[in-house]
Protein backbone atom coordinates (compact mmCIF):
# COMPACT_ATOMS: atom_id res chain seq x y z
CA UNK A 1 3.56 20.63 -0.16
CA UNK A 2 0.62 18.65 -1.76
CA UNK A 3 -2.42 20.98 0.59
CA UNK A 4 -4.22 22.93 -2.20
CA UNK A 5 -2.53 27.13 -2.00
CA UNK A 6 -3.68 30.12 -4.02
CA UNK A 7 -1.06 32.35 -4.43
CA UNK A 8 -1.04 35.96 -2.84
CA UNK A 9 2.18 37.50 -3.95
CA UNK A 10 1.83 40.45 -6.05
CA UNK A 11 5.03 39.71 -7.54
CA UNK A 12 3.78 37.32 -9.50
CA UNK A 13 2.95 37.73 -12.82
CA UNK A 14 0.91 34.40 -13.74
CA UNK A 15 -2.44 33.70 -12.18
CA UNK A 16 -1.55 30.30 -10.72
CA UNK A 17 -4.31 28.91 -8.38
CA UNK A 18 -1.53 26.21 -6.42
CA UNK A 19 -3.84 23.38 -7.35
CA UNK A 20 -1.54 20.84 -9.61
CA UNK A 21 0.51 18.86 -6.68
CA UNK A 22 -2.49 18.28 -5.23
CA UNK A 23 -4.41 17.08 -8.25
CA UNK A 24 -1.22 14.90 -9.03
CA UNK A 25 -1.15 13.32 -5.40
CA UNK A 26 -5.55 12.77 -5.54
CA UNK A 27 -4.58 11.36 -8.99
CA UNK A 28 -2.21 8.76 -7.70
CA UNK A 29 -4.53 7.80 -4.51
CA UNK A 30 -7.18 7.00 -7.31
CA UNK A 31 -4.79 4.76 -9.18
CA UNK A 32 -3.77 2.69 -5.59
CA UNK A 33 -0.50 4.61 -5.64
CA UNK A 34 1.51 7.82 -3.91
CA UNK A 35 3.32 10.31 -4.98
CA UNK A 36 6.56 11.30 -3.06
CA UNK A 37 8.56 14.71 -3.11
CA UNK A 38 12.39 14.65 -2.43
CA UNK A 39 15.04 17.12 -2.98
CA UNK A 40 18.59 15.88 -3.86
CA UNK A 41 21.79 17.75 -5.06
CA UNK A 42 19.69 20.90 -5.94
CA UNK A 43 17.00 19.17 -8.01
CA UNK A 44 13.44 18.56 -6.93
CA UNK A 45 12.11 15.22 -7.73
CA UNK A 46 8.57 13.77 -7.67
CA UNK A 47 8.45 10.07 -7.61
CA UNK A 48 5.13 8.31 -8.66
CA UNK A 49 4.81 5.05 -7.02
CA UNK A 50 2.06 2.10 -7.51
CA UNK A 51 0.61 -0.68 -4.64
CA UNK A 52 -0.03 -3.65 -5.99
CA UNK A 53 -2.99 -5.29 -5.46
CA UNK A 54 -3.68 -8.41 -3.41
């Protein structure tokens, strides 16, 4: 879910390249953190989470 896409469909309207997850998740590393994905009753929910430092 976080790899880097370009989207094919034709179907689509917008010109999205599939790039922001995996911006987010490069984001996090940077910061000493991760970024986690779950799905629960229907909703999809992205959970930022920060190491802390020894």
């Amino acid at each position: 879910m976080f790899h880097r896409f370009y989207t094919g469909d034709t179907a689509r309207n917008k010109k999205g390249t599939g790039l922001g997850l995996s911006i987010a998740q490069s984001l996090m590393k940077k910061m000493n953190g991760e970024l986690f994905a779950t799905l629960k009753n229907h909703q999809f929910i992205m959970t930022c989470q920060w190491n802390k430092r020894t």
